[in-house]
PDB file of N, CA and C in Angstrom:
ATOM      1  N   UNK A   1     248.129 -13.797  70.187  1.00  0.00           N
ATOM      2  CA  UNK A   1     247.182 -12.819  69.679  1.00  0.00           C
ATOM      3  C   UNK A   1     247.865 -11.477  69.506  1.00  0.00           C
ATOM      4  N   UNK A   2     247.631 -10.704  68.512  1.00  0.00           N
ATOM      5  CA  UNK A   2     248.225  -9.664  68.039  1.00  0.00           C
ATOM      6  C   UNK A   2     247.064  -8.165  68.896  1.00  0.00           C
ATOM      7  N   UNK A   3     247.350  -7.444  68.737  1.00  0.00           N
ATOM      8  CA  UNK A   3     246.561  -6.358  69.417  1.00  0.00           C
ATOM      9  C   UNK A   3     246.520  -5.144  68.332  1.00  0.00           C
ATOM     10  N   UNK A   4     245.197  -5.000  67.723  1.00  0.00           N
ATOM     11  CA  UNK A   4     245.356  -3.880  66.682  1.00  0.00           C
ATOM     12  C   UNK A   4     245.323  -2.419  66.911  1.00  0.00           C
ATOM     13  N   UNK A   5     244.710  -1.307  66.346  1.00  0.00           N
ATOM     14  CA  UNK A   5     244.437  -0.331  66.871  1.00  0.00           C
ATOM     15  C   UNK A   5     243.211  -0.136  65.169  1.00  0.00           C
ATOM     16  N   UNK A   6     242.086  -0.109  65.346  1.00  0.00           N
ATOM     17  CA  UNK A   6     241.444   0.041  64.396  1.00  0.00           C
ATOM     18  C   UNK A   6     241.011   1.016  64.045  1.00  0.00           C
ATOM     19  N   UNK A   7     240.841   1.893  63.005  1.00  0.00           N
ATOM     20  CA  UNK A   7     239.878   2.924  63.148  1.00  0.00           C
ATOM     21  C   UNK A   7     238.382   2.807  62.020  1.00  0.00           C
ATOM     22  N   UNK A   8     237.566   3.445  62.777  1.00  0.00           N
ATOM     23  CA  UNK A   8     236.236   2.882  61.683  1.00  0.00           C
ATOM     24  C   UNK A   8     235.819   3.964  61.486  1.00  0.00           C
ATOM     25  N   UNK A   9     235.022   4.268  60.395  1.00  0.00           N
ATOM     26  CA  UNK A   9     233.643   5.584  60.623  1.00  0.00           C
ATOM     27  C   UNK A   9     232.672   4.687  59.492  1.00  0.00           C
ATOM     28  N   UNK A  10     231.485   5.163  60.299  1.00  0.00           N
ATOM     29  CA  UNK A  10     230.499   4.803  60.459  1.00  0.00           C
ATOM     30  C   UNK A  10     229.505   5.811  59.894  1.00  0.00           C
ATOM     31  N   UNK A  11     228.409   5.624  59.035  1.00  0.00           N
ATOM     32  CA  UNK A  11     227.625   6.658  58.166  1.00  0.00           C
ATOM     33  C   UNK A  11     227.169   7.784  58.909  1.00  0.00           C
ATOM     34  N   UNK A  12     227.185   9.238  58.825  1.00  0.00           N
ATOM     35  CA  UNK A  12     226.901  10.086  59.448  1.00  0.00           C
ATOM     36  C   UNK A  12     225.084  10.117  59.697  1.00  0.00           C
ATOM     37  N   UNK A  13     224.434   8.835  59.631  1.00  0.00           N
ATOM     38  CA  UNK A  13     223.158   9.291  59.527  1.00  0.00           C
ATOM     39  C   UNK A  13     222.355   8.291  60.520  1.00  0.00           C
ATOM     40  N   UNK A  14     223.617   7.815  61.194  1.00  0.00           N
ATOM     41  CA  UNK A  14     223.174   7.183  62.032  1.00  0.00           C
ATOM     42  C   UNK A  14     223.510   7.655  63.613  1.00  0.00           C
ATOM     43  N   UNK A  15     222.083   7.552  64.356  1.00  0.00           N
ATOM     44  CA  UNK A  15     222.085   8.271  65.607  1.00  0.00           C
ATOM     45  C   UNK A  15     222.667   7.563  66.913  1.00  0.00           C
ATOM     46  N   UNK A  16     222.658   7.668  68.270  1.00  0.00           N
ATOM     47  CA  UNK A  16     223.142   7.503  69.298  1.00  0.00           C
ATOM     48  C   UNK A  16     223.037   5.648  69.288  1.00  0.00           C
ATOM     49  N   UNK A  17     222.059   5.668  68.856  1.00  0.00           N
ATOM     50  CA  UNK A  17     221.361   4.275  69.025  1.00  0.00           C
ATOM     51  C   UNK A  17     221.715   3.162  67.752  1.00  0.00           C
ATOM     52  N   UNK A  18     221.741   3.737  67.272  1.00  0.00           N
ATOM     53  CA  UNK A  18     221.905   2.869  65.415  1.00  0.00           C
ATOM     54  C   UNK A  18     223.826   2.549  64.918  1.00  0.00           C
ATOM     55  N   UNK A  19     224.518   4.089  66.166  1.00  0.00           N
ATOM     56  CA  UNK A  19     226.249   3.753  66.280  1.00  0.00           C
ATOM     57  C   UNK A  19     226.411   2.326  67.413  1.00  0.00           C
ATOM     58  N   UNK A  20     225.545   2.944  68.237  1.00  0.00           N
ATOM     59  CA  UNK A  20     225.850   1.289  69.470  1.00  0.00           C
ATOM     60  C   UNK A  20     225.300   0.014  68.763  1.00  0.00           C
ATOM     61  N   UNK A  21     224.867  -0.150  68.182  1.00  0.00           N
ATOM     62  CA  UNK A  21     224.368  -0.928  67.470  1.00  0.00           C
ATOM     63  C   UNK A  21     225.288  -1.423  66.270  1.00  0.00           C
ATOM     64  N   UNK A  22     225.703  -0.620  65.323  1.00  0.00           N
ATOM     65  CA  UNK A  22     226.884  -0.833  64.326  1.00  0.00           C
ATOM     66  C   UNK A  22     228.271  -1.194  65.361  1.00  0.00           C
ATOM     67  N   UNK A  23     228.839  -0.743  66.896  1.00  0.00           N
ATOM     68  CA  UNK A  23     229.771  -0.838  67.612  1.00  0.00           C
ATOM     69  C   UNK A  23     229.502  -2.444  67.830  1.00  0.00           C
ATOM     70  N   UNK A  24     228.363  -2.916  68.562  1.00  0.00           N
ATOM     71  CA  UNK A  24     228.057  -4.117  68.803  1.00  0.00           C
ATOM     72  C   UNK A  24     228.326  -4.974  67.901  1.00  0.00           C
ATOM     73  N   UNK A  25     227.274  -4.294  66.766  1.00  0.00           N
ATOM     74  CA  UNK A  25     228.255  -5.702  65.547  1.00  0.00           C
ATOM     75  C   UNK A  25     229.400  -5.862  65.078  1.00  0.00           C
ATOM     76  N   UNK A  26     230.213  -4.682  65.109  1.00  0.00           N
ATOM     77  CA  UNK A  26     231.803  -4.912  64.986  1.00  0.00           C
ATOM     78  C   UNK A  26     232.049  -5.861  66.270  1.00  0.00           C
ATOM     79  N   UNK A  27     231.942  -5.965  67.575  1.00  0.00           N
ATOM     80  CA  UNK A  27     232.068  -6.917  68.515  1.00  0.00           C
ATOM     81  C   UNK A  27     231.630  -8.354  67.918  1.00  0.00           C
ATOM     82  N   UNK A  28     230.554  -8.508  67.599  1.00  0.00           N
ATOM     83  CA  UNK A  28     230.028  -9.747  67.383  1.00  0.00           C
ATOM     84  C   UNK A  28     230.553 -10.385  66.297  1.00  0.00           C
ATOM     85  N   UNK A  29     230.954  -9.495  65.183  1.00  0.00           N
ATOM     86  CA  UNK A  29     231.735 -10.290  64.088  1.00  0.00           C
ATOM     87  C   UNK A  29     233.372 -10.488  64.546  1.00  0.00           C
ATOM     88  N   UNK A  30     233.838  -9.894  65.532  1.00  0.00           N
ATOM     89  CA  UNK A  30     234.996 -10.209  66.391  1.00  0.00           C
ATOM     90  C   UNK A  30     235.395 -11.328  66.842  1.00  0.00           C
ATOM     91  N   UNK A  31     234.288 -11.668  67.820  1.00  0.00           N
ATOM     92  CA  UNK A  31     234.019 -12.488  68.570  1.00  0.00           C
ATOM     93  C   UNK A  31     233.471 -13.891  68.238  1.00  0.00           C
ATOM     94  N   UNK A  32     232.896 -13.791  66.967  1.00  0.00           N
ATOM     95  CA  UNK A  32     232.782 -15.030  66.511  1.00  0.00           C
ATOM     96  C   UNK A  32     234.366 -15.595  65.896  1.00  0.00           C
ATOM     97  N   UNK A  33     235.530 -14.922  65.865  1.00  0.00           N
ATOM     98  CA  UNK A  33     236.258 -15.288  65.212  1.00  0.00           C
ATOM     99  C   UNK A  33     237.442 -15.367  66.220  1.00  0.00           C
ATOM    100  N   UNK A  34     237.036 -15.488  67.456  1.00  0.00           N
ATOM    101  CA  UNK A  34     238.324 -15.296  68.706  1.00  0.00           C
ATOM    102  C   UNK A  34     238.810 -14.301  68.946  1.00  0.00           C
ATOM    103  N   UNK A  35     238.203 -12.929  68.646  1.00  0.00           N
ATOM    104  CA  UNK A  35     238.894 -12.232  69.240  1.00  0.00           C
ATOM    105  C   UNK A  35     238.116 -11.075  70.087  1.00  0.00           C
ATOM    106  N   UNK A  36     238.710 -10.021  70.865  1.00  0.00           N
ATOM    107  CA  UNK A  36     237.891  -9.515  71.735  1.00  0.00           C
ATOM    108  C   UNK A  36     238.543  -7.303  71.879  1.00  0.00           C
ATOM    109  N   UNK A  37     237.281  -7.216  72.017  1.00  0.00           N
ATOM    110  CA  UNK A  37     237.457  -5.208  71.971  1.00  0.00           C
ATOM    111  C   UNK A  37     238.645  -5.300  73.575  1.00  0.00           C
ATOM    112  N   UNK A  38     239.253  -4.366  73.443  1.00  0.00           N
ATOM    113  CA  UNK A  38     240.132  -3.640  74.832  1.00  0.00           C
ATOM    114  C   UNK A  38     239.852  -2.330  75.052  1.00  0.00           C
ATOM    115  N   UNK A  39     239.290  -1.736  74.023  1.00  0.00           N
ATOM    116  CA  UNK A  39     239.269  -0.004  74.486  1.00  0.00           C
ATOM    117  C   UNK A  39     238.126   0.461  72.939  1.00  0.00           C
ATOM    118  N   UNK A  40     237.257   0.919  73.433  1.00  0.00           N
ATOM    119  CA  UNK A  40     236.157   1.867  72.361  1.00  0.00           C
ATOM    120  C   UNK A  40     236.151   3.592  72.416  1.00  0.00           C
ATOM    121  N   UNK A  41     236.696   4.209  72.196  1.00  0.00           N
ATOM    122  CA  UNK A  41     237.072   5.661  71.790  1.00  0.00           C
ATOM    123  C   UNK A  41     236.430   6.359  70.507  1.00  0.00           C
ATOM    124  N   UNK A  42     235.408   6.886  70.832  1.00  0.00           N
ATOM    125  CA  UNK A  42     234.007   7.525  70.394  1.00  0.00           C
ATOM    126  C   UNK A  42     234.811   8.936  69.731  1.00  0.00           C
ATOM    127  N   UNK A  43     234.972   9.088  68.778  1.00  0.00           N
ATOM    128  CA  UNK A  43     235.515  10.337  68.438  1.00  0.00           C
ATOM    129  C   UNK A  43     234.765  11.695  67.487  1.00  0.00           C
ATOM    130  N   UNK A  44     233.499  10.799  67.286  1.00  0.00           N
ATOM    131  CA  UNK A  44     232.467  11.722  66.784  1.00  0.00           C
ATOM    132  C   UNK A  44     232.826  12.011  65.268  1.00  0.00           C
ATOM    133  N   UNK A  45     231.830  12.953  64.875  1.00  0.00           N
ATOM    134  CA  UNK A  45     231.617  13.224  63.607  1.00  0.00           C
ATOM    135  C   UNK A  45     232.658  14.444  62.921  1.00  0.00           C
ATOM    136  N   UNK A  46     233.309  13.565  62.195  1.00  0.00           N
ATOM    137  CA  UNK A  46     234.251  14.382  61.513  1.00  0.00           C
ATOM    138  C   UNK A  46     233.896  14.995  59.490  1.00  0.00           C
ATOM    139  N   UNK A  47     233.943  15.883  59.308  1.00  0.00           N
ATOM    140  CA  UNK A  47     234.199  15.803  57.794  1.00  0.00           C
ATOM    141  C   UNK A  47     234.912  15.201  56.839  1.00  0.00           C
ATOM    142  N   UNK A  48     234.745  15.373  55.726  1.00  0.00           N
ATOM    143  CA  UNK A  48     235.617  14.153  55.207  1.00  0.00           C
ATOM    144  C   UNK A  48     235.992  15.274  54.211  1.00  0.00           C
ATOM    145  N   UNK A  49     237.245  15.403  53.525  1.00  0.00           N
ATOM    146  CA  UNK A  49     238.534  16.460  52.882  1.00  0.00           C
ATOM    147  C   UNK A  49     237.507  16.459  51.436  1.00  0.00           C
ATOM    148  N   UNK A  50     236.788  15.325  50.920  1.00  0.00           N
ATOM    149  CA  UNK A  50     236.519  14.898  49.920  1.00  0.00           C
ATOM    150  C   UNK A  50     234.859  14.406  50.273  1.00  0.00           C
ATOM    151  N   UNK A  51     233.951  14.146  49.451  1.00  0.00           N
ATOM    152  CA  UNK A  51     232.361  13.702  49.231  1.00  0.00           C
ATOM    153  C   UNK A  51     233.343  11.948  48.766  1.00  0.00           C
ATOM    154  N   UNK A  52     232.622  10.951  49.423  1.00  0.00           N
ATOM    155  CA  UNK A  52     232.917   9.638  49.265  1.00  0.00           C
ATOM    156  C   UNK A  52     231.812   8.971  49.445  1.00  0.00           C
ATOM    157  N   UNK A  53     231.305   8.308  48.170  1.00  0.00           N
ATOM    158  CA  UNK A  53     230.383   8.099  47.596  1.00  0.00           C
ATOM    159  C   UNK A  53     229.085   8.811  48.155  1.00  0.00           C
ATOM    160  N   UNK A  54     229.077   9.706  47.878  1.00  0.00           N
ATOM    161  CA  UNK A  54     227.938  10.815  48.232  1.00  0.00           C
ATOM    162  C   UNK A  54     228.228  10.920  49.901  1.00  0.00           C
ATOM    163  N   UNK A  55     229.014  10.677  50.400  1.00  0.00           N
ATOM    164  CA  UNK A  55     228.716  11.138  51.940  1.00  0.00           C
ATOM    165  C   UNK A  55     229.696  12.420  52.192  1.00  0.00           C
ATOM    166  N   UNK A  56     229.389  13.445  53.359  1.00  0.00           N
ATOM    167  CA  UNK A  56     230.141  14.335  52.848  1.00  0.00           C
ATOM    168  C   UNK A  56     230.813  13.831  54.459  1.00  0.00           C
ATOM    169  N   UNK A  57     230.641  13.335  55.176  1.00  0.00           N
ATOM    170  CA  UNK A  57     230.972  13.125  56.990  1.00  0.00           C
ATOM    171  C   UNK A  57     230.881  11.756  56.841  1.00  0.00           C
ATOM    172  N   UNK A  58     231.573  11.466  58.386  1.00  0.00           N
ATOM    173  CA  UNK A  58     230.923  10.071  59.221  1.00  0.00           C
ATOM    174  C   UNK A  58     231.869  10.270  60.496  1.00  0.00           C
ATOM    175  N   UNK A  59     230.727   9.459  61.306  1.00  0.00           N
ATOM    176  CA  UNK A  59     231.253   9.045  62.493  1.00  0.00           C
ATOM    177  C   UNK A  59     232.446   8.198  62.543  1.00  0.00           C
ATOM    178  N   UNK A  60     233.128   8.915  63.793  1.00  0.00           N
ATOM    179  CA  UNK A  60     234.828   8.092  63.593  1.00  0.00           C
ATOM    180  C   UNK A  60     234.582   7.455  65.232  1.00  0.00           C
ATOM    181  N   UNK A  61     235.293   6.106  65.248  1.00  0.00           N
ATOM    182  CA  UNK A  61     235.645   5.436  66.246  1.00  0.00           C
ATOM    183  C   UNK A  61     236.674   4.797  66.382  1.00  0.00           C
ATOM    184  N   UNK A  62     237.560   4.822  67.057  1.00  0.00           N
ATOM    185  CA  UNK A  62     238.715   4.011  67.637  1.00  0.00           C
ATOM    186  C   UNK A  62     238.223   2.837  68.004  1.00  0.00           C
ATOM    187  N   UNK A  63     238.582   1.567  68.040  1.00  0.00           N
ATOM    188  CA  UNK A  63     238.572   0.506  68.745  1.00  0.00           C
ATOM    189  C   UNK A  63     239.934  -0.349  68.809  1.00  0.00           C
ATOM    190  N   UNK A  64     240.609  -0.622  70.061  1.00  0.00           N
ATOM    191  CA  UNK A  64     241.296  -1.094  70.282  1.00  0.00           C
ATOM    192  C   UNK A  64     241.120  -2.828  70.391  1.00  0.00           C
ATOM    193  N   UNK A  65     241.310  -4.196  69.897  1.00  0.00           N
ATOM    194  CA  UNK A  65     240.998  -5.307  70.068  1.00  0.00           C
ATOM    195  C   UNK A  65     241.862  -6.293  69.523  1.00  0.00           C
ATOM    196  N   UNK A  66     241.697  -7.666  70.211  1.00  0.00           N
ATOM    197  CA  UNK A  66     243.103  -8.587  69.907  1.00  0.00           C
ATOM    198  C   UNK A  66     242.247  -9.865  68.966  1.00  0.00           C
ATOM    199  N   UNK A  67     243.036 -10.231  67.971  1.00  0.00           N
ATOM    200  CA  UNK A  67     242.637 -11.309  67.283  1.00  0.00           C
ATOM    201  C   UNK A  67     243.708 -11.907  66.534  1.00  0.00           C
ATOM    202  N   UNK A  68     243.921 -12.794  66.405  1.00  0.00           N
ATOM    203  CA  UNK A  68     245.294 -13.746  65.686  1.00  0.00           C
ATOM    204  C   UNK A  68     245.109 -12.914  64.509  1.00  0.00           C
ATOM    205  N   UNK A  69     246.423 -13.167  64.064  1.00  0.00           N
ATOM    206  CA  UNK A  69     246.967 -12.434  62.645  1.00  0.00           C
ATOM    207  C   UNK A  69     246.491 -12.843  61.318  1.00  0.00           C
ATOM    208  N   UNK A  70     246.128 -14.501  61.800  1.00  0.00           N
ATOM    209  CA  UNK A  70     246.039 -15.102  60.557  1.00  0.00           C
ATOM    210  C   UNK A  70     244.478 -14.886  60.383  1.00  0.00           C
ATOM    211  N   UNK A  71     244.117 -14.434  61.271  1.00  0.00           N
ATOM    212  CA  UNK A  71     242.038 -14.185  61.001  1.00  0.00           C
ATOM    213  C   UNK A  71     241.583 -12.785  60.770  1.00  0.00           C
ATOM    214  N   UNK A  72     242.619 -12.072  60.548  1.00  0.00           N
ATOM    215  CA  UNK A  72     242.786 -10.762  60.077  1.00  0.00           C
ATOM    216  C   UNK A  72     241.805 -10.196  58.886  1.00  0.00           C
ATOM    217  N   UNK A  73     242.256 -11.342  57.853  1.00  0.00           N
ATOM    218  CA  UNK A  73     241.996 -11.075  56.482  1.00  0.00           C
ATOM    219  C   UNK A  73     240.366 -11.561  56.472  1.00  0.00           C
ATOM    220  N   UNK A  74     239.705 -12.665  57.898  1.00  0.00           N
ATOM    221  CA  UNK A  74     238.176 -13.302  57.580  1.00  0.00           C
ATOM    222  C   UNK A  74     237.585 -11.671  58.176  1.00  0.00           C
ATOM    223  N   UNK A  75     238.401 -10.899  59.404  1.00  0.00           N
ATOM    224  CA  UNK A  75     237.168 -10.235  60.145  1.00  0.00           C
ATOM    225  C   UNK A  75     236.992  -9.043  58.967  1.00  0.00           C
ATOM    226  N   UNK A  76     238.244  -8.603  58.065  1.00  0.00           N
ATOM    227  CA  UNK A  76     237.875  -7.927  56.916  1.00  0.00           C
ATOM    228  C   UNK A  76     236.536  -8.235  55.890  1.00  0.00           C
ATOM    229  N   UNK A  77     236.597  -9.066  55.657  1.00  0.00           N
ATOM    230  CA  UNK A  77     235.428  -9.541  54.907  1.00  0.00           C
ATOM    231  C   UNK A  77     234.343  -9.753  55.693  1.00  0.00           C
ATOM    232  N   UNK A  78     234.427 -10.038  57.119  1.00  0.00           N
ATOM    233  CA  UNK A  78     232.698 -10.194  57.550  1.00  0.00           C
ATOM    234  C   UNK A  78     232.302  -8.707  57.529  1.00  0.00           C
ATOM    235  N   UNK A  79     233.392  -7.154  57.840  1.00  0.00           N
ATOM    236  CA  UNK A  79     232.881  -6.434  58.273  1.00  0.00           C
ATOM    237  C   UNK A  79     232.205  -5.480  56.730  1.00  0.00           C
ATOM    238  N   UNK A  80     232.702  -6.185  55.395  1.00  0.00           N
ATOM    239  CA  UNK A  80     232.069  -5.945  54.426  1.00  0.00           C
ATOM    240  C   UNK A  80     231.103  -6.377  54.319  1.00  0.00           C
ATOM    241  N   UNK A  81     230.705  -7.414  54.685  1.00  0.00           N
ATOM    242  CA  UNK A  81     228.953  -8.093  54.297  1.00  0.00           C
ATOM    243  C   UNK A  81     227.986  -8.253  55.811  1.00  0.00           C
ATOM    244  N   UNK A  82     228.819  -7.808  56.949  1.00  0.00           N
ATOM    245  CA  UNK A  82     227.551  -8.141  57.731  1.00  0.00           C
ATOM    246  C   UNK A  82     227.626  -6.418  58.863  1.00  0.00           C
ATOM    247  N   UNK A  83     228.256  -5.488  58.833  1.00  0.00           N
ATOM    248  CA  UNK A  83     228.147  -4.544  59.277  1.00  0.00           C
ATOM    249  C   UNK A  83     227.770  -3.337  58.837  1.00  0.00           C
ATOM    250  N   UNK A  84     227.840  -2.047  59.232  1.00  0.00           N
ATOM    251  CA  UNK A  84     227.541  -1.194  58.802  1.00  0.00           C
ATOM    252  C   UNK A  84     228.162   0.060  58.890  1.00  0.00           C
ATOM    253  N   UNK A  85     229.571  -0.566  58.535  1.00  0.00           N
ATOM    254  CA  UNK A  85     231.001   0.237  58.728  1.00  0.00           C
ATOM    255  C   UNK A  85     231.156   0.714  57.284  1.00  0.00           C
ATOM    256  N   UNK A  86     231.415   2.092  57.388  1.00  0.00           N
ATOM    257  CA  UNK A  86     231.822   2.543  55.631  1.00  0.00           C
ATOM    258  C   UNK A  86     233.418   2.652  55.392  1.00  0.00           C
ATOM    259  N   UNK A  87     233.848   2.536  56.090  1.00  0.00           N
ATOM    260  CA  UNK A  87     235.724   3.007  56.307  1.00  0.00           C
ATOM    261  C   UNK A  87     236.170   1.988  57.763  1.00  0.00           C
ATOM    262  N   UNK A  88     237.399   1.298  56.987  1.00  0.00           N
ATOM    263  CA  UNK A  88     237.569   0.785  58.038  1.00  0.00           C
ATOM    264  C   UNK A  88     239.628   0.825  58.001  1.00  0.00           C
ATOM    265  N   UNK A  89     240.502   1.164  58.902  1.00  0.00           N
ATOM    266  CA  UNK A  89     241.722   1.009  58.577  1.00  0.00           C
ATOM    267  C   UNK A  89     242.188   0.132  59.906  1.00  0.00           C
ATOM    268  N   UNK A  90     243.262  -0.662  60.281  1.00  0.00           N
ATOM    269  CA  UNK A  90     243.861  -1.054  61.221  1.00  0.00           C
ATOM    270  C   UNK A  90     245.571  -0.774  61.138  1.00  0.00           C
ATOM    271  N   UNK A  91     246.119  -1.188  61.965  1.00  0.00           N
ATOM    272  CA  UNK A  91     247.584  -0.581  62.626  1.00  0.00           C
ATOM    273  C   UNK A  91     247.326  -1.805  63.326  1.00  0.00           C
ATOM    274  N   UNK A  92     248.827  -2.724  63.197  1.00  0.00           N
ATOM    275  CA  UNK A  92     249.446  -3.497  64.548  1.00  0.00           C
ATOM    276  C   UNK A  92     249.468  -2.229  65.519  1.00  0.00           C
ATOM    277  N   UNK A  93     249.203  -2.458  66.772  1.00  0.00           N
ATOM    278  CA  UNK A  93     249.546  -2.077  68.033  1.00  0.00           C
ATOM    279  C   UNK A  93     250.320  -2.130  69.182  1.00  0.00           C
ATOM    280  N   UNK A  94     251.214  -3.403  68.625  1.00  0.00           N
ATOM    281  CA  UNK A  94     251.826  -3.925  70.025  1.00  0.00           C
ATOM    282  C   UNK A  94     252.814  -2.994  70.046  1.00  0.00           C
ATOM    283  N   UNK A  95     253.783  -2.212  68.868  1.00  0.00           N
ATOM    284  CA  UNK A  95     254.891  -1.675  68.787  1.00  0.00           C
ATOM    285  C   UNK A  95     254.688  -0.437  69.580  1.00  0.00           C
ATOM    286  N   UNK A  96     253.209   0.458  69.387  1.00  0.00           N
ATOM    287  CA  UNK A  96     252.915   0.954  69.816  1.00  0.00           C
ATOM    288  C   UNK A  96     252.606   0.958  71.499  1.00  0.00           C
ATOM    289  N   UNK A  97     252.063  -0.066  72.137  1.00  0.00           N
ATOM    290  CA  UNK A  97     251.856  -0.009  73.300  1.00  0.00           C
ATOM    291  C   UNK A  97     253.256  -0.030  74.125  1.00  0.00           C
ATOM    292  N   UNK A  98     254.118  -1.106  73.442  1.00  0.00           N
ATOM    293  CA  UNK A  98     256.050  -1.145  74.055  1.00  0.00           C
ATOM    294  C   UNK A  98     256.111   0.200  73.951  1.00  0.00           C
ATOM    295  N   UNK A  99     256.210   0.884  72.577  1.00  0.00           N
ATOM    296  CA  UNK A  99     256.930   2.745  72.802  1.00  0.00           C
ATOM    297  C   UNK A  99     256.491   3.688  74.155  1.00  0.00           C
ATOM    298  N   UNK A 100     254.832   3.379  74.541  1.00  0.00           N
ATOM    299  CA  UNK A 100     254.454   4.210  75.132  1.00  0.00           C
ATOM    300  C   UNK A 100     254.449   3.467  76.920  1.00  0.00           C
ATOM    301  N   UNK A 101     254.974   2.160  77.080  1.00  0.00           N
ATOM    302  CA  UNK A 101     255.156   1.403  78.442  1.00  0.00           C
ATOM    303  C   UNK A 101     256.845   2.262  78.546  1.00  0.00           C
ATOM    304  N   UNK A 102     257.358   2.236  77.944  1.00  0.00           N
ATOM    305  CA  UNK A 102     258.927   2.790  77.921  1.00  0.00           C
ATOM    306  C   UNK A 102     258.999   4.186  78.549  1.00  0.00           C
TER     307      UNK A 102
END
């Protein structure tokens, strides 16, 4: 299992309750596919440099989580049709965790 470092944001119009909720289903579409969260890092509402598709913000979250490489490309596509993630980027992590064990 590979270990990513993800970053998401999430529509600025959603409240305390409606982000745990979008967090959960990033878990659940995870988890149906073998793999599992290590670290959730809440980083709040940032602006965005640019208006993207009419939004001018969104909520940013870190999530740290491990899932084979080759199921990479399915949890991309579930998190287009079954979440409520507007931005989503990932980073391998492992290179990262060796630099910072050193």
């Amino acid at each position: 299992m590979n270990t990513y470092e993800g970053l998401f944001i999430f529509p600025e119009v959603l409240d305390e309750e409606g982000l745990d909720q979008a967090i959960g289903s990033v878990k659940d579409e995870l988890e149906k596919l073998g793999g599992s969260i290590e670290i959730t890092t809440r980083m709040g509402k940032k602006a965005f440099a640019r208006s993207l598709k009419k939004q001018k913000a969104g909520l940013y979250v870190v999530i740290m989580f491990k899932i084979e490489g080759t199921k990479i490309d399915a949890f991309k596509a579930r998190l287009k049709l079954a979440t409520n993630v507007f931005r989503y980027q990932f980073v391998v992590a492992n290179g990262v965790a060796a630099a910072q064990e050193a």
